[in-house]
Protein backbone atom coordinates (compact mmCIF):
# COMPACT_ATOMS: atom_id res chain seq x y z
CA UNK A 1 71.91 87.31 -33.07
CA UNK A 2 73.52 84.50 -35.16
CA UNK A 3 71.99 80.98 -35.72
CA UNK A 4 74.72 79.70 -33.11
CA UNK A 5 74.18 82.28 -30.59
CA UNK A 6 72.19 80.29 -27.98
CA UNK A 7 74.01 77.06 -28.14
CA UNK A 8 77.20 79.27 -27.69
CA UNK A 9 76.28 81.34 -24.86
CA UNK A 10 74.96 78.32 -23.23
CA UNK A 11 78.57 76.27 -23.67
CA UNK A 12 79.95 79.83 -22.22
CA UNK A 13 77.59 79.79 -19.19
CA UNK A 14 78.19 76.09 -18.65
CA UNK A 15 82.14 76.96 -18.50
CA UNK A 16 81.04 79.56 -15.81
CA UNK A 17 79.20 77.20 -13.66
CA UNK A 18 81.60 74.90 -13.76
CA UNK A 19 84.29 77.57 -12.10
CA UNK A 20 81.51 78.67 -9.12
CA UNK A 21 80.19 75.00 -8.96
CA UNK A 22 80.83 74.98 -5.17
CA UNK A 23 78.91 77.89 -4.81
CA UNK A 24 75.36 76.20 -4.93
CA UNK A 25 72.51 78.92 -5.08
CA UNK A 26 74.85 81.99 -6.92
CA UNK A 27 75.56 78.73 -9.83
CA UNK A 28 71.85 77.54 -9.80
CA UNK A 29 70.85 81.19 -10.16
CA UNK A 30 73.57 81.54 -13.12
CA UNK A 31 72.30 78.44 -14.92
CA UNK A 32 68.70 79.39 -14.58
CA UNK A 33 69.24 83.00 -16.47
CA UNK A 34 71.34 81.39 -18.69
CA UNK A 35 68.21 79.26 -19.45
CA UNK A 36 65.88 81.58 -20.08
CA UNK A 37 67.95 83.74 -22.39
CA UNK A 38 68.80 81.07 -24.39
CA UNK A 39 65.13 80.07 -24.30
CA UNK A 40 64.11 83.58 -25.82
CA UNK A 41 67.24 83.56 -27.83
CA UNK A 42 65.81 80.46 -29.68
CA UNK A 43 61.99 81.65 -29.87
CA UNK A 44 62.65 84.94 -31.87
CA UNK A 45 64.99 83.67 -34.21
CA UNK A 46 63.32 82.86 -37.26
CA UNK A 47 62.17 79.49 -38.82
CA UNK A 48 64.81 78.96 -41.43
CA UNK A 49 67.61 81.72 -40.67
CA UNK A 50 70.94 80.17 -41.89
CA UNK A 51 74.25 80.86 -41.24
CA UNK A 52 78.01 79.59 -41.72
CA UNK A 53 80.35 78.92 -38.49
CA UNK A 54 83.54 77.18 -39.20
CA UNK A 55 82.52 75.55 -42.45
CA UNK A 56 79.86 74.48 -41.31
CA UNK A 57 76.11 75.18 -42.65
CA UNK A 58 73.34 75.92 -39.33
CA UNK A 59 69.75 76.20 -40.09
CA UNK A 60 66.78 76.82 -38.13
CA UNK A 61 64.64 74.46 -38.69
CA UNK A 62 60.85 74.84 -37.45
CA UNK A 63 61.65 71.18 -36.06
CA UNK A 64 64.83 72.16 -34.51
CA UNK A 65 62.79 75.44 -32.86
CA UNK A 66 60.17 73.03 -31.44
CA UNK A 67 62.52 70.68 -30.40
CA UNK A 68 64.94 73.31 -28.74
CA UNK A 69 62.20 74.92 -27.32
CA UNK A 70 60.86 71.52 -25.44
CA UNK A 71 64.48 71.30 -24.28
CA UNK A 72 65.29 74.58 -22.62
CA UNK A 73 61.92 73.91 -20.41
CA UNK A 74 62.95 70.73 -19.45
CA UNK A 75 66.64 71.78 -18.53
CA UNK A 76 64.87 74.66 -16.86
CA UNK A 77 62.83 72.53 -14.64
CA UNK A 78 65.90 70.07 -13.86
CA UNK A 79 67.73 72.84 -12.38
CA UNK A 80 65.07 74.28 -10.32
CA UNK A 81 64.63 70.51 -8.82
CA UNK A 82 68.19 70.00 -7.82
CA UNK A 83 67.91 73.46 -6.25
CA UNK A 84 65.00 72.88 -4.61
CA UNK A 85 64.97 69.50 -3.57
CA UNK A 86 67.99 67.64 -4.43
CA UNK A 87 71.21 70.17 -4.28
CA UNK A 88 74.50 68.68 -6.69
CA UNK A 89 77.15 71.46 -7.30
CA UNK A 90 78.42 69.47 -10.52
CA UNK A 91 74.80 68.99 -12.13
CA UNK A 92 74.69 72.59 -12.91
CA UNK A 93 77.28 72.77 -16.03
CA UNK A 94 76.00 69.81 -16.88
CA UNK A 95 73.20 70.69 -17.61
CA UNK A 96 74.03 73.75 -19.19
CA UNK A 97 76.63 71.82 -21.46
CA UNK A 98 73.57 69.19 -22.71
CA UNK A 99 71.83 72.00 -23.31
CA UNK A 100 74.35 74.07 -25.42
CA UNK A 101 74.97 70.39 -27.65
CA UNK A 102 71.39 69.94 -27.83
CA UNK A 103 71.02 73.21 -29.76
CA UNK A 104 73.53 73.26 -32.03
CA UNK A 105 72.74 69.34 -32.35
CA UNK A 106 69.45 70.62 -34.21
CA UNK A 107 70.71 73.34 -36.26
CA UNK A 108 73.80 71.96 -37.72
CA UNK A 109 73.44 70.70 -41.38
CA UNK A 110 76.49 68.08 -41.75
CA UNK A 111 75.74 64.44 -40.69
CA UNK A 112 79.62 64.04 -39.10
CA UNK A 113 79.31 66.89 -37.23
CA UNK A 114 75.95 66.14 -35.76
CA UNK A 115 77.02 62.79 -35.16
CA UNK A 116 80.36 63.90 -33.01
CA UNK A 117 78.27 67.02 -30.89
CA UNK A 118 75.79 63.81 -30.02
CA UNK A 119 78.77 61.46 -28.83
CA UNK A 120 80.33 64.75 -26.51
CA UNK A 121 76.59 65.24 -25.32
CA UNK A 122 76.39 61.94 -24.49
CA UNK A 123 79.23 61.92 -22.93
CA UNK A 124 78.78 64.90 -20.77
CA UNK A 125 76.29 63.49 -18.05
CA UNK A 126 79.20 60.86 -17.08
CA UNK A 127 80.53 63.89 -14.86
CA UNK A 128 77.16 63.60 -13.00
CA UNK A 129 77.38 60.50 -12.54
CA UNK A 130 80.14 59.86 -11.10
CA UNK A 131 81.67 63.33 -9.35
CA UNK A 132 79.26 62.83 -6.25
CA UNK A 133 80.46 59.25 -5.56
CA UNK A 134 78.34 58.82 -2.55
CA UNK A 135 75.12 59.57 -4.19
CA UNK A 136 76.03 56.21 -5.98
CA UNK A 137 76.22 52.47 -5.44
CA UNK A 138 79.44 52.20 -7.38
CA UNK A 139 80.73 54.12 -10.92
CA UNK A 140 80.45 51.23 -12.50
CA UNK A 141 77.03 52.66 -14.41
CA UNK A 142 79.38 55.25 -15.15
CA UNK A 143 82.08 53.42 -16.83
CA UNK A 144 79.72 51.24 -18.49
CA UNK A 145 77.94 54.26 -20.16
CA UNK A 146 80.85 55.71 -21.31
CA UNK A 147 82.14 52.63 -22.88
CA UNK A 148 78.79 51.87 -25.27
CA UNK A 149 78.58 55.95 -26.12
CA UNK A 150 82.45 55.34 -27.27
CA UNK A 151 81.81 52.15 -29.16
CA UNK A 152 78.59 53.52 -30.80
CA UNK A 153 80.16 57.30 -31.12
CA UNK A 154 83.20 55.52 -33.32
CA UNK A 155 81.23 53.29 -35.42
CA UNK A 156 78.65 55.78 -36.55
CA UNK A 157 81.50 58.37 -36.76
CA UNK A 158 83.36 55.36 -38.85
CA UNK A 159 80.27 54.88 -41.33
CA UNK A 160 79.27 58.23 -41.89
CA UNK A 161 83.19 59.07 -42.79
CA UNK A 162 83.23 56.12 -45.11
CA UNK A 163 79.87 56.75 -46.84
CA UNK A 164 80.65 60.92 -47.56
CA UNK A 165 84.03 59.39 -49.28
CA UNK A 166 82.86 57.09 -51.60
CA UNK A 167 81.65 57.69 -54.92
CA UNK A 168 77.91 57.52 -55.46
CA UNK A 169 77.66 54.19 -57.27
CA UNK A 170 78.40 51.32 -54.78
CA UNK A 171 77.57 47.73 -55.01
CA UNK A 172 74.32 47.42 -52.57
CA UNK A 173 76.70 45.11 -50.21
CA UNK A 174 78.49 48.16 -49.50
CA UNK A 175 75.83 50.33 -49.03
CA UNK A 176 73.82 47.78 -46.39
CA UNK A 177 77.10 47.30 -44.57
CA UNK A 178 77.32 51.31 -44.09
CA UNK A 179 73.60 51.60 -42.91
CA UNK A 180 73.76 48.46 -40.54
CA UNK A 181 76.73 50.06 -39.03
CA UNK A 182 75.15 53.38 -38.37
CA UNK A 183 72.04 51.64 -36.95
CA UNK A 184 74.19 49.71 -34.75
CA UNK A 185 75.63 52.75 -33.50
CA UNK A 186 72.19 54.65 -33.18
CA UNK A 187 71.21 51.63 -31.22
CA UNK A 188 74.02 51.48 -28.85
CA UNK A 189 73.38 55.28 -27.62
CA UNK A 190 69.39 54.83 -27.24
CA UNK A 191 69.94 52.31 -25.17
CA UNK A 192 67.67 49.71 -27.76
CA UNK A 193 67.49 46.35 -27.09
CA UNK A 194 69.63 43.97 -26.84
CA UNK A 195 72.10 46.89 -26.71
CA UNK A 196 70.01 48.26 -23.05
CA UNK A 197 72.52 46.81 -20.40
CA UNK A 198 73.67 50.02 -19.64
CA UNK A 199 70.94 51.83 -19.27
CA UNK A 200 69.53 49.25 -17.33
CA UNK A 201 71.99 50.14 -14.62
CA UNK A 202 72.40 53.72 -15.01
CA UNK A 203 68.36 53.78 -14.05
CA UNK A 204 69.60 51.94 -10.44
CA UNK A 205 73.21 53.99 -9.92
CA UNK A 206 72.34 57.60 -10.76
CA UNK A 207 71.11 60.24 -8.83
CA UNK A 208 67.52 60.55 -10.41
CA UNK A 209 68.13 63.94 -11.68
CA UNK A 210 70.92 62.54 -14.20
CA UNK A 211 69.03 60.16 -14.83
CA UNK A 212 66.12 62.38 -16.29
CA UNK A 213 68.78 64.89 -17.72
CA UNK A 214 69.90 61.79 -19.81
CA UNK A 215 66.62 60.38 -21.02
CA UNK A 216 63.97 63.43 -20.66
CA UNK A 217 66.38 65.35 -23.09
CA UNK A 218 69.31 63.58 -24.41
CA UNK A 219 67.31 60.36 -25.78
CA UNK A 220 65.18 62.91 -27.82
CA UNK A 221 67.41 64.95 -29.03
CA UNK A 222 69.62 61.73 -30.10
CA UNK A 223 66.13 60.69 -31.53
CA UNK A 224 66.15 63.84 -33.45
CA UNK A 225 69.60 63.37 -34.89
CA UNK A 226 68.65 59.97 -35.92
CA UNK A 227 66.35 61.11 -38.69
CA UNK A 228 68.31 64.36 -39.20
CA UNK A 229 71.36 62.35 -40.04
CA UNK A 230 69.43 59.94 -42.58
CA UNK A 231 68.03 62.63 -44.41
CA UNK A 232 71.57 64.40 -44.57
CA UNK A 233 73.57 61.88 -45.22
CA UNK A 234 72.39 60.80 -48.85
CA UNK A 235 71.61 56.75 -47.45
CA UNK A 236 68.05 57.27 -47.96
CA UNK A 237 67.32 56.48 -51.52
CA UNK A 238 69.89 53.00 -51.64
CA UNK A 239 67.91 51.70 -48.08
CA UNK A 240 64.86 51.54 -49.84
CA UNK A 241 66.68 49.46 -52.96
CA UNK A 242 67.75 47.43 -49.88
CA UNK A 243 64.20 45.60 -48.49
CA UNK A 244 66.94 43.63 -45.92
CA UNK A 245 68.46 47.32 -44.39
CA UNK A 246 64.64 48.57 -43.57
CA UNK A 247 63.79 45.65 -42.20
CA UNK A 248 66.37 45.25 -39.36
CA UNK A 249 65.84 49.01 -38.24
CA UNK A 250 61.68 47.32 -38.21
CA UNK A 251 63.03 44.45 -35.99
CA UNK A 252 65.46 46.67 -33.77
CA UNK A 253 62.11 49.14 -33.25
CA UNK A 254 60.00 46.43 -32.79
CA UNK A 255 62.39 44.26 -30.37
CA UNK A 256 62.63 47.21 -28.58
CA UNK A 257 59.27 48.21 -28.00
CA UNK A 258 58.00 44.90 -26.91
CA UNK A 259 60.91 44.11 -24.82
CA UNK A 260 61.42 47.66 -23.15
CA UNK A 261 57.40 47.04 -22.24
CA UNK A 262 57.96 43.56 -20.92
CA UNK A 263 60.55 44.02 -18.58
CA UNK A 264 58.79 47.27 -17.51
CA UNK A 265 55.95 45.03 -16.55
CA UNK A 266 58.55 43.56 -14.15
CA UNK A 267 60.69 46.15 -13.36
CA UNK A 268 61.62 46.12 -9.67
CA UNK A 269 61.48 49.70 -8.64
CA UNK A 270 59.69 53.11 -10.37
CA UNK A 271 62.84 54.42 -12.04
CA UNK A 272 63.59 51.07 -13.28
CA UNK A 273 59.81 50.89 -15.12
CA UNK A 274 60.69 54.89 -16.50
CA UNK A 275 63.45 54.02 -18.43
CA UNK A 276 62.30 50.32 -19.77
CA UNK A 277 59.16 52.72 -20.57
CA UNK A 278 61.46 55.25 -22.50
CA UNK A 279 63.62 51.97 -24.14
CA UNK A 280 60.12 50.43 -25.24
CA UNK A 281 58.64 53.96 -26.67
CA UNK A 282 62.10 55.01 -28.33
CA UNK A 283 61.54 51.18 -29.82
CA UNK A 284 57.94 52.47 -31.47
CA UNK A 285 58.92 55.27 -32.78
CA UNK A 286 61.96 53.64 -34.30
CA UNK A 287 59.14 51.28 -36.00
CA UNK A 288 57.98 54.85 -37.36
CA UNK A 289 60.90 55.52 -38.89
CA UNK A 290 61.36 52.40 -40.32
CA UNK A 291 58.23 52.47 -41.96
CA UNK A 292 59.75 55.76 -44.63
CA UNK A 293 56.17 56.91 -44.56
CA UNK A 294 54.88 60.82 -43.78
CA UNK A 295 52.71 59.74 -40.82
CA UNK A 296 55.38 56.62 -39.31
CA UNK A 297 58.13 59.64 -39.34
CA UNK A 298 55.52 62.31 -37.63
CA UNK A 299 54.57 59.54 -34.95
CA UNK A 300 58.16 58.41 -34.36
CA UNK A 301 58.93 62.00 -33.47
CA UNK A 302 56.47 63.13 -31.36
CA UNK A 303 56.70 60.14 -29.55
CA UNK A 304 60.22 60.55 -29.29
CA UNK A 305 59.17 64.73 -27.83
CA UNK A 306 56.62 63.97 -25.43
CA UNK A 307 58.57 61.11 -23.79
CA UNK A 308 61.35 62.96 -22.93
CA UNK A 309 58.78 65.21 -21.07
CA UNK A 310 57.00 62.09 -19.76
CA UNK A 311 60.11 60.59 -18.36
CA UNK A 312 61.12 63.78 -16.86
CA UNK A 313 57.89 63.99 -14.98
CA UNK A 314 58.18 60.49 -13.98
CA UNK A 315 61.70 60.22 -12.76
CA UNK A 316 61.80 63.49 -10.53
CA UNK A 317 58.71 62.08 -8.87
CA UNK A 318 60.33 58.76 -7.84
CA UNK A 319 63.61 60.55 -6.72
CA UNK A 320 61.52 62.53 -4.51
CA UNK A 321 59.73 59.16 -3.41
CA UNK A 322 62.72 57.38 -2.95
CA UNK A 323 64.25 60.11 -0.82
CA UNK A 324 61.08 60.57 1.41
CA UNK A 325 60.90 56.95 1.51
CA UNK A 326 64.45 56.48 3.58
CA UNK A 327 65.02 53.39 2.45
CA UNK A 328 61.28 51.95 2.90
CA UNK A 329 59.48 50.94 -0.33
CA UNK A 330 57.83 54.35 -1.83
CA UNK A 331 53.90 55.07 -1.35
CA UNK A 332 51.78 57.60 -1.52
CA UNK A 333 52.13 58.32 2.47
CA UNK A 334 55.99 59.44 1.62
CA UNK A 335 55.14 62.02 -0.91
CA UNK A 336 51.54 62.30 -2.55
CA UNK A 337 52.08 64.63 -5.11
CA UNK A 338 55.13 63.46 -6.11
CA UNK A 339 53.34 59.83 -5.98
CA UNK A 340 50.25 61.82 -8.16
CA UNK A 341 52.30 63.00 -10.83
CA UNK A 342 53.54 59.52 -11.22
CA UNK A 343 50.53 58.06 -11.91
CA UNK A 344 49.81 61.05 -14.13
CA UNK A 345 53.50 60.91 -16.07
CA UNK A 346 52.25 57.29 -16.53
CA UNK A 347 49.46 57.53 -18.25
CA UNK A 348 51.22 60.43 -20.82
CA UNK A 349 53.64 57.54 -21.31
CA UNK A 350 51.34 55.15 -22.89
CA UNK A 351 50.00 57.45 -25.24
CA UNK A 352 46.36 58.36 -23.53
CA UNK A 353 44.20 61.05 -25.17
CA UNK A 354 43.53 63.88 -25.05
CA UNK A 355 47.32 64.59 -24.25
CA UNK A 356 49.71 65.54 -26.42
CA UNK A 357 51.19 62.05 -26.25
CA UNK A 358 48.41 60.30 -27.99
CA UNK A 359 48.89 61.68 -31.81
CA UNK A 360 52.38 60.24 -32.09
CA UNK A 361 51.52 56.88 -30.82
CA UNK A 362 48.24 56.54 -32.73
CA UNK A 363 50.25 57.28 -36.10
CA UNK A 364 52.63 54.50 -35.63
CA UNK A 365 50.15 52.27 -34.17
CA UNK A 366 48.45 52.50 -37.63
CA UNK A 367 50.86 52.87 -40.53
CA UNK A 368 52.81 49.50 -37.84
CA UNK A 369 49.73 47.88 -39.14
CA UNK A 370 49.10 49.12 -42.33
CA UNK A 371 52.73 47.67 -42.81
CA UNK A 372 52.61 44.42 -41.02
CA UNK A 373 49.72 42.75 -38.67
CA UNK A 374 52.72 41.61 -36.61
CA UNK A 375 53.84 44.96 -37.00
CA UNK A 376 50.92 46.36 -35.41
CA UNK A 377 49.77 43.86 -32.85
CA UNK A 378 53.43 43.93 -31.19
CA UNK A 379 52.95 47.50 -30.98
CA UNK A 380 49.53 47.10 -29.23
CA UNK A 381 50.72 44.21 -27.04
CA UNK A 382 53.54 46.58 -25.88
CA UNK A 383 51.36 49.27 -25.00
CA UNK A 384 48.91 47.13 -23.06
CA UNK A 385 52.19 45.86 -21.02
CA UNK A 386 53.14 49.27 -20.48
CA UNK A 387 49.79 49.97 -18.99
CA UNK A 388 50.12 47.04 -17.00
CA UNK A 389 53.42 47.99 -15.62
CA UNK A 390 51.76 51.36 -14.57
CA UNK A 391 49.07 50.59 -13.21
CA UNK A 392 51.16 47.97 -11.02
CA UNK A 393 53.62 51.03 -9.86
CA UNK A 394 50.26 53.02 -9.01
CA UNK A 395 48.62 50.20 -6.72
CA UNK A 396 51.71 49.48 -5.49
CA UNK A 397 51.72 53.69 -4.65
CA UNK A 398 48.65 54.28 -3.39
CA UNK A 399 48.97 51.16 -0.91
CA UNK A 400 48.77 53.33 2.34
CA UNK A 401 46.11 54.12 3.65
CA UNK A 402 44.61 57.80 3.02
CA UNK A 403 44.87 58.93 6.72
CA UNK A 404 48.17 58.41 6.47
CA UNK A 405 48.92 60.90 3.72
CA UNK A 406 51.12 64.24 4.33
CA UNK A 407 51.95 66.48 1.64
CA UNK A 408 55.84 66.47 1.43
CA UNK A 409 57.19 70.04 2.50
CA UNK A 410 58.71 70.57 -0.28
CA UNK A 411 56.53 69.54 -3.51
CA UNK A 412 58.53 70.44 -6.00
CA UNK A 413 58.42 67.16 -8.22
CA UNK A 414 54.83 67.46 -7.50
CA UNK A 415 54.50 70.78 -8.97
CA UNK A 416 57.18 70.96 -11.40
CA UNK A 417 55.24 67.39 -12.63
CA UNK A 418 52.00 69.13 -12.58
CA UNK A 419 53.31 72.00 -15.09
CA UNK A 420 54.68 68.84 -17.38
CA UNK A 421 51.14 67.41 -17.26
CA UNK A 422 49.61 70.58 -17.99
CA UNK A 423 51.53 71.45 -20.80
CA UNK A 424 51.11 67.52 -22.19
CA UNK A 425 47.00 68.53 -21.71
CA UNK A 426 47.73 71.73 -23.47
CA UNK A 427 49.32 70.39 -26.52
CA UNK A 428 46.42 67.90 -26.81
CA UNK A 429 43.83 70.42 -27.08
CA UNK A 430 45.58 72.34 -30.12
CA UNK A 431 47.90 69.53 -31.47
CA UNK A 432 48.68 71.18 -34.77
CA UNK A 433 51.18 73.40 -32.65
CA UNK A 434 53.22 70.45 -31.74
CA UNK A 435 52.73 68.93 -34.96
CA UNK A 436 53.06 71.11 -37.69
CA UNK A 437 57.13 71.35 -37.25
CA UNK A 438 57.35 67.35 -37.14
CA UNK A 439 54.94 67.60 -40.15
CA UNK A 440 57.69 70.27 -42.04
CA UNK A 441 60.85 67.96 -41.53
CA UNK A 442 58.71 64.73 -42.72
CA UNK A 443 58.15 66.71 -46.14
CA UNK A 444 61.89 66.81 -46.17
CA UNK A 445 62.83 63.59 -45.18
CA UNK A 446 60.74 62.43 -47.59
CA UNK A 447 62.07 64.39 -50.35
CA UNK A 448 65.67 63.64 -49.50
CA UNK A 449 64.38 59.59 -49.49
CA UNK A 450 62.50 59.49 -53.43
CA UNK A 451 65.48 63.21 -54.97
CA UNK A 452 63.58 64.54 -58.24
């Protein structure tokens, strides 16, 4: 089995669905199997096994296992929800497409070619979002998505076109006008702030299973690609001649994560407060990044990992309270496991020990500072609003009184939510698992930033 195998016998499968899409439990089934061959597919194949498709170099990296790894589970899980609980004959090859770009996302070696897969898997959950018409308040989330993907995909495809061109010694103007671009671009498809608007509506027009196909696996594995493609692309060594170009990816982290926390804190509704909470931690871990340090490029990752898992949890379980709700503002009376695994996907969020989550957060929190006060305290200021904003959603939850309570009849956001939460505790306990991968690609982001 070649490096490619999985991601192509996932695009093959998602083809497949996408002919028996009517046919809801035989295409469910399909995509599920699919799943879990591509799963084992992924964990036998050797940490760096390379191969050569089209030109183009692949490489298993023990980063791009991890990260594949996290992925499959998570896809897995989506598609036994919208089975389950919320049935959507399109999501299916959907999902199996995002999965299929996700992995060969993280084994392909060129920049450009990274960078295009990402814009297509971007692209990809549009069809989700807009096929089902009635499952939405309009398609203008849809259009609007497509149109920043587009305008990011094309600048970043732009820079990264321009910069493999040109000779090696360029006058530093030329260089910092390549970088901002790319940044610009990177910003535009993680939804950062100011460059959130879509996102911000996407988390109030999609069907909460998009929603959490988009940011509980897409977001990370753009994330991914982020530091993947500065590592690859040979831009490393000239940003850090250029103070100016490390500084605005520190301002577009740190906007982020202080902003994506504050308008959590006010966010109107629980999916609303899941994806300001993803905008705000994406913003950290960008700080990570933009530190060029071993433990700011760990953190940024992780955190990057877990909250894809953390916003998966988080947005099944308000679907499910939304839909037992019926129009009524969601408690704990509707649904309280789903409402439980809230609660619990919120505190992963934030970074508490002794989950997985914590590691990640604590290494940006402290090279942030070791960098900047201002650095650090806006970190800690957005993770105390973050905190606020869940504990709000949980009061706000657990409003009803207990002798109201029913468990739902179908919990499956409750359990599916408990495995996430589980896993999160299990990672905690033996973090060097999770962390020795991130630890492997740092070495070599760092080499590729200070070349013997």
């Amino acid at each position: 089995m070649t490096v490619a195998s999985p991601a192509i016998f996932l695009a093959l499968a998602a083809c497949a669905a996408f002919a028996l899409r009517k046919r809801v439990n035989a295409v469910a089934w399909l995509s599920l199997s699919a799943i879990v061959i591509a799963f084992t597919a992924v964990s036998v194949t050797p940490v760096d096994t390379v191969a050569r498709l089209l030109d183009v170099d692949l490489r298993v990296s023990a980063l791009g296992r991890l990260a594949g790894l996290i992925i499959l589970a998570t896809v897995a899980m989506l598609i036994v929800d919208v089975l389950l609980d919320e049935p959507a004959y399109n999501f299916f090859p959907t999902a199996l497409m995002v999965g299929a770009v996700a992995l060969a996302v993280l084994v392909v070696g060129s920049p450009i070619v990274i960078f295009a897969l990402l814009v297509v898997g971007l692209l990809v959950p549009v069809g989700t979002f807009t096929f089902q018409v009635h499952r939405n308040r309009s398609v203008e989330a849809a259009v609007r998505h497509f149109s920043f993907v587009v305008l990011g995909g094309s600048l970043g495809l732009g820079a990264l076109a321009v910069a493999a061109s040109l000779p090696k010694d360029q006058p530093a103007t030329t260089v910092v006008l390549l970088v901002v671009l790319l940044f610009v671009s990177f910003a535009l498809m993680l939804a950062a702030i100011p460059f959130h608007t879509h996102a911000a509506l996407l988390a109030g027009e999609a069907p909460a299973s998009a929603l959490a196909l988009y940011f509980g696996v897409l977001v990370p594995v753009t994330f991914i690609a982020f530091a993947e493609i500065l590592a690859g692309s040979g831009l490393l060594p000239a940003i850090v001649q250029v103070s100016k170009v490390q500084d605005l990816l520190l301002a577009i982290g740190l906007t982020s994560a202080f902003g994506g926390a504050l308008l959590a804190a006010g966010a109107n509704d629980l999916r609303r407060l899941v994806v300001y909470a993803v905008i705000s931690n994406l913003g950290s871990a960008l700080v990570g990044i933009a530190t060029l340090s071993g433990p700011g490029i760990i953190g940024g990752i992780a955190t990057a990992l877990v909250t894809g898992a953390c916003a998966t949890q988080q947005l099944l379980a308000a679907g499910t309270l939304e839909r037992r709700a019926a129009g009524d503002r969601p408690n704990v009376t509707h649904a309280p496991l789903a409402a439980g695994v809230f609660i619990a996907g919120g505190i992963a969020m934030i970074g508490a020990p002794p989950l997985v989550t914590f590691p990640g957060h604590f290494f940006v929190d402290l090279i942030a500072y070791a960098v900047s006060g201002v650095a650090g305290s806006a970190l800690v200021a957005s993770a105390f609003l973050l905190l606020i904003a869940q504990l709000r959603a949980g009061v706000q939850l657990f409003a009803g009184s207990p002798e109201g309570w029913r468990i739902e009849p179908r919990p499956v956001a409750g359990i599916l939510g408990a495995v996430i939460f589980l896993a999160l505790l299990a990672g905690g306990i033996t973090p060097d698992v999770f962390l020795r991968p991130i630890a492997e690609f740092a070495d070599e982001f760092l080499k590729a930033l200070r070349p013997l």
